[in-house]
C-alpha atoms as a PDB file:
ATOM      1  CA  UNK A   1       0.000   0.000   0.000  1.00  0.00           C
ATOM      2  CA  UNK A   2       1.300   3.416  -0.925  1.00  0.00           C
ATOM      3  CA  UNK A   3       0.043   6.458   1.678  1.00  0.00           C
ATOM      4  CA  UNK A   4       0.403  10.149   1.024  1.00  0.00           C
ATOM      5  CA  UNK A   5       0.814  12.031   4.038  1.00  0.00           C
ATOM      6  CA  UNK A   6       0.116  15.416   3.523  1.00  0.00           C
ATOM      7  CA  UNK A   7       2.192  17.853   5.935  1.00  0.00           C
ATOM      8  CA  UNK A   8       2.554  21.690   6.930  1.00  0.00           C
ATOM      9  CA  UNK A   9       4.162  21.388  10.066  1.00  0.00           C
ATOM     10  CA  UNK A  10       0.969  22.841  12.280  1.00  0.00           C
ATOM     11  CA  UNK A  11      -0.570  20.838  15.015  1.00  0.00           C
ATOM     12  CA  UNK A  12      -3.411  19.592  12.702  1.00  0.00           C
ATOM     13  CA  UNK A  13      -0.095  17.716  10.886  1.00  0.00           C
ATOM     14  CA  UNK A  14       1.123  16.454  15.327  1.00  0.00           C
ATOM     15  CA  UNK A  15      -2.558  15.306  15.331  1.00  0.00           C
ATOM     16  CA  UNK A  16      -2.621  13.376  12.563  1.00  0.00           C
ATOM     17  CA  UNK A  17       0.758  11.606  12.816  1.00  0.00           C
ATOM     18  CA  UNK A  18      -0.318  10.509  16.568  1.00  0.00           C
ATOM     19  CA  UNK A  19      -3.163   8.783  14.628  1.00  0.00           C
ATOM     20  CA  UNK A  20      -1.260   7.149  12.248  1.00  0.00           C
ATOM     21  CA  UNK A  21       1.041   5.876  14.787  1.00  0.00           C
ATOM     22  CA  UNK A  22      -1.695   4.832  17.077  1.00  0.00           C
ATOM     23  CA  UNK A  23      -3.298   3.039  14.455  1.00  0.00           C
ATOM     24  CA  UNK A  24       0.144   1.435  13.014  1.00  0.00           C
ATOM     25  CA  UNK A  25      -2.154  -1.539  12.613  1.00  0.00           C
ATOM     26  CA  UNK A  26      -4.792  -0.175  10.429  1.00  0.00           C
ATOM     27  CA  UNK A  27      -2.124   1.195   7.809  1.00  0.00           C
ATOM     28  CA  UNK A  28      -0.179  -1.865   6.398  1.00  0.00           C
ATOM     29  CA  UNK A  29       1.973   0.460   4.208  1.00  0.00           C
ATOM     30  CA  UNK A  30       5.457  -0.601   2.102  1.00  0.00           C
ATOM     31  CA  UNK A  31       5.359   3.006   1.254  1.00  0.00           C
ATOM     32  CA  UNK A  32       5.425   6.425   2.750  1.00  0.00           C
ATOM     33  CA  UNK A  33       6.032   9.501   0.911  1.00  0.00           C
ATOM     34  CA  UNK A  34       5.627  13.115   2.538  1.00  0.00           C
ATOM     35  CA  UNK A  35       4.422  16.144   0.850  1.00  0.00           C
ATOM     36  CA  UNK A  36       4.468  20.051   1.484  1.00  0.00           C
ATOM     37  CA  UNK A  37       3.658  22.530  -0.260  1.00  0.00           C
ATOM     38  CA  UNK A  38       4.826  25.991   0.007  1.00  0.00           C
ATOM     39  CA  UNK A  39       3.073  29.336  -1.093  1.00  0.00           C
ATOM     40  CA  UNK A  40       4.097  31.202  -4.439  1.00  0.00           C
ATOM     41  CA  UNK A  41       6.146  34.287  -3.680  1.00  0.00           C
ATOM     42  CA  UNK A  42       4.434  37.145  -5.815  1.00  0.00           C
ATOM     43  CA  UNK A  43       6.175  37.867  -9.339  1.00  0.00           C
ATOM     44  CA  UNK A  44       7.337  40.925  -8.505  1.00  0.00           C
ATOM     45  CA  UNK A  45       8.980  39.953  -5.214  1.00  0.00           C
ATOM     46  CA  UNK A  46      10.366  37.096  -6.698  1.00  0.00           C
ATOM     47  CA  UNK A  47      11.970  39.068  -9.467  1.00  0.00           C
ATOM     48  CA  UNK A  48      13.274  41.816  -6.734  1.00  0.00           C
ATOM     49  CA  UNK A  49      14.554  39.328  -4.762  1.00  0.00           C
ATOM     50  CA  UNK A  50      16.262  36.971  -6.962  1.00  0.00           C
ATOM     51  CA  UNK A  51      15.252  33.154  -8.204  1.00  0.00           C
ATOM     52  CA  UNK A  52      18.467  31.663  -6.063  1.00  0.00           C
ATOM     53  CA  UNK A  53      16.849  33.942  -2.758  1.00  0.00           C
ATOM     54  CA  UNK A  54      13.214  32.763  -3.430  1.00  0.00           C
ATOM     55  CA  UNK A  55      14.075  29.088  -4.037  1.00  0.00           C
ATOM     56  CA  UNK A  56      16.650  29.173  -1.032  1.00  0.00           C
ATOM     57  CA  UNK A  57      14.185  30.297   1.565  1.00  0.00           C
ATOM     58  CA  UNK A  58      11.181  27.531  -0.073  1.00  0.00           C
ATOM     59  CA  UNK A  59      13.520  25.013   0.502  1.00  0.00           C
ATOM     60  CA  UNK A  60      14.636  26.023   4.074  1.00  0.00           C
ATOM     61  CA  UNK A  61      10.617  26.040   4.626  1.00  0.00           C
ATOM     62  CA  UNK A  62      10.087  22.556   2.837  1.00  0.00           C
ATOM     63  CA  UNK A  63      12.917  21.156   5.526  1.00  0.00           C
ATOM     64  CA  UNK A  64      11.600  23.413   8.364  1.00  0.00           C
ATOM     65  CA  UNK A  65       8.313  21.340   7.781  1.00  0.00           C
ATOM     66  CA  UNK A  66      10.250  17.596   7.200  1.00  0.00           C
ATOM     67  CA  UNK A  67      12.963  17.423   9.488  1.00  0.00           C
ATOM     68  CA  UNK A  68      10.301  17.005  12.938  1.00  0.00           C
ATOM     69  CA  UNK A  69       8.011  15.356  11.038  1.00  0.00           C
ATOM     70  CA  UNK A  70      10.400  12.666   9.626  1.00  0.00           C
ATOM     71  CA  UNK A  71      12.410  12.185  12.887  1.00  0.00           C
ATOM     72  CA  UNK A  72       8.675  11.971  14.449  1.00  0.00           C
ATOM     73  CA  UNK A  73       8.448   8.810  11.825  1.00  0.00           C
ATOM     74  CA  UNK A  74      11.366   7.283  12.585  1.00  0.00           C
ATOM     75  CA  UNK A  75      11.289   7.334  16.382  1.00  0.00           C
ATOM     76  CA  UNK A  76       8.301   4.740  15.010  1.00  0.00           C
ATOM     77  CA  UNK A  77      10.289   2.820  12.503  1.00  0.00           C
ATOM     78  CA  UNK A  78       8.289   4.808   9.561  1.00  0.00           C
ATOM     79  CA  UNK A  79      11.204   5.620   6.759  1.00  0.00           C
ATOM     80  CA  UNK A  80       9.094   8.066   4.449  1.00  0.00           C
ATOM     81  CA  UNK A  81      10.567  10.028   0.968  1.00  0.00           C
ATOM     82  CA  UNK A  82      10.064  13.794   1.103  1.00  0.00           C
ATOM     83  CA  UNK A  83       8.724  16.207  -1.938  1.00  0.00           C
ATOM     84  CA  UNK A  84       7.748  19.621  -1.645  1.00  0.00           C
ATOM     85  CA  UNK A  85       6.333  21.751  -4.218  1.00  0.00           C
ATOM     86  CA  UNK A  86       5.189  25.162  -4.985  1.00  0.00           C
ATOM     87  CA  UNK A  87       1.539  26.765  -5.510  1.00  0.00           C
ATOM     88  CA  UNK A  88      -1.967  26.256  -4.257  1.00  0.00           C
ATOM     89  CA  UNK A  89      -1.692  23.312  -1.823  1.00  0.00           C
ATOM     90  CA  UNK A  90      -5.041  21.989  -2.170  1.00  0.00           C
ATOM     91  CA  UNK A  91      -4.520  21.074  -6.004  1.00  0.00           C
ATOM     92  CA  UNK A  92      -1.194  20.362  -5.782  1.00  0.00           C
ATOM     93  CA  UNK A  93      -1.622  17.875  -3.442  1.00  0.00           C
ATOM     94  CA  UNK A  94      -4.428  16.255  -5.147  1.00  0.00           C
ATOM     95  CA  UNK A  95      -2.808  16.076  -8.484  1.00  0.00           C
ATOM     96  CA  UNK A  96       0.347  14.430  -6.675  1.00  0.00           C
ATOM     97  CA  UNK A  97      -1.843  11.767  -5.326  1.00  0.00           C
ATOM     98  CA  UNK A  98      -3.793  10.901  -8.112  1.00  0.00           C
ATOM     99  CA  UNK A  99      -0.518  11.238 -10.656  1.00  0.00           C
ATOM    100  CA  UNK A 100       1.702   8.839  -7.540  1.00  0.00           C
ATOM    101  CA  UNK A 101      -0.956   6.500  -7.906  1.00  0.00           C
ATOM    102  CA  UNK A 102      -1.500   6.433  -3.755  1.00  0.00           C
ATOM    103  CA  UNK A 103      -4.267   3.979  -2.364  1.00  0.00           C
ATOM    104  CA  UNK A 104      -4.730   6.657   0.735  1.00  0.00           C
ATOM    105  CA  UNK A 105      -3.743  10.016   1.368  1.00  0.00           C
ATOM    106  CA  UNK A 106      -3.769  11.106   5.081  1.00  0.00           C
ATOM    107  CA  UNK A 107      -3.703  14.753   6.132  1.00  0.00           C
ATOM    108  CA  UNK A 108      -4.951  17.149   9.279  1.00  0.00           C
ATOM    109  CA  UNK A 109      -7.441  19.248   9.651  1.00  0.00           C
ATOM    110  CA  UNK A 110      -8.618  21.921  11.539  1.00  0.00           C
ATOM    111  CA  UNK A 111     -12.357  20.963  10.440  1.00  0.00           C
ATOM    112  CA  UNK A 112     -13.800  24.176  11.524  1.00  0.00           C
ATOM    113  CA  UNK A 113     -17.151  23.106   9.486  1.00  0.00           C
ATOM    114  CA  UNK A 114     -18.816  24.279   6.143  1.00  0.00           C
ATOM    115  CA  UNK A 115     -19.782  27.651   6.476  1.00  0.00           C
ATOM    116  CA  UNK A 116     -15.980  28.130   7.781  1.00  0.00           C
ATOM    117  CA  UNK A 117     -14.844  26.766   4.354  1.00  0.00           C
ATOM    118  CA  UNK A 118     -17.214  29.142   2.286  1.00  0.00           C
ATOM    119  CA  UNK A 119     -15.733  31.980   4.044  1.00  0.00           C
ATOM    120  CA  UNK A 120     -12.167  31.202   4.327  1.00  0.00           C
ATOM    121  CA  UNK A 121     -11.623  27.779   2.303  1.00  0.00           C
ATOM    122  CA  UNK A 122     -10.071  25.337   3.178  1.00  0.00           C
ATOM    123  CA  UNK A 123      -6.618  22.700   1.779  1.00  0.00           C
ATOM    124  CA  UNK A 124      -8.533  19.909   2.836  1.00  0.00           C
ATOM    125  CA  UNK A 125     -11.690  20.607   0.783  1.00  0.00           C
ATOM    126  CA  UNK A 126     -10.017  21.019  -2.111  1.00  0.00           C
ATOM    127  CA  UNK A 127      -8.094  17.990  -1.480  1.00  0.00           C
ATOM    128  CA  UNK A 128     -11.601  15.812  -0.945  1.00  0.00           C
ATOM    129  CA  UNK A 129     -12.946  17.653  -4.163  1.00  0.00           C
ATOM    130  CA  UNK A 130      -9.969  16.949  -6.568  1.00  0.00           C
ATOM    131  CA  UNK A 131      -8.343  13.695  -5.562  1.00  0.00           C
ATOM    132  CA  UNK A 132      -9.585  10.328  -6.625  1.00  0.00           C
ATOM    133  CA  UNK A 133      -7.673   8.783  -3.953  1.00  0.00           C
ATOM    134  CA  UNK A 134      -9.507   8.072  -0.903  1.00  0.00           C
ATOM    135  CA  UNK A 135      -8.472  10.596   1.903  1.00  0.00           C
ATOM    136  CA  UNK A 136      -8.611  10.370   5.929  1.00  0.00           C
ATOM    137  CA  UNK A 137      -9.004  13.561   7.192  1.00  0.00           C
ATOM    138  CA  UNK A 138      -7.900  13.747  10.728  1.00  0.00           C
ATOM    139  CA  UNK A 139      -9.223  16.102  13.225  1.00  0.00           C
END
């Protein structure tokens, strides 16, 4: 089994590991593979600041976000692959899973309800509404 886990460093993503490791059982994996994704910096910030500045300080974010979350995994003999990418999580995320071919994705959420999500949206509804992969949606 392949599984997606979906990760942005906040305590929806603490939450959701402690399931995953509480449920070790549940999630007969032979695969792991962690995704981030960061915001796109503005054009015109990007081009005053330089393409070697801008992808610099994504990356530093991509491994601020990894490096607890993998050592997390392997405190619980979990070995997963890392890839980050830029632009709108939501369909970034879904596209990854569905183009990875992943049986599950697993991500956090904060799950503050639908008429939250029609004011502010929400990552995880755009995940549900985009993937074809089946997603757990921890709370």
């Amino acid at each position: 089994m392949k599984i997606l886990l979906a990760v942005d460093g906040s305590a929806y993503t603490k939450k959701m590991l402690a399931y995953l490791v509480t449920h070790k059982d549940m999630f007969v994996a032979n695969s792991f593979t962690l995704i981030t994704v960061q915001p796109a910096i503005p054009p015109r910030a990007r081009a005053a600041l330089g393409k070697q500045v801008v992808d610099q300080y994504q990356l530093d974010e991509a491994e601020r976000v990894f490096g607890p979350v993998s050592k997390f995994l392997l405190r619980h003999d979990i070995n997963a692959t890392s890839i980050w990418k830029v632009g709108p999580a939501g369909d970034l995320i879904a596209k990854f899973a569905d183009a990875g071919k992943f049986d599950l994705l697993i991500m956090g959420s904060r799950g503050h309800g639908a008429l939250g999500n029609l004011v502010m949206g929400s990552v995880a509804t755009k995940v549900v509404a985009n993937c074809s992969v089946p997603v757990l949606l921890v709370r």
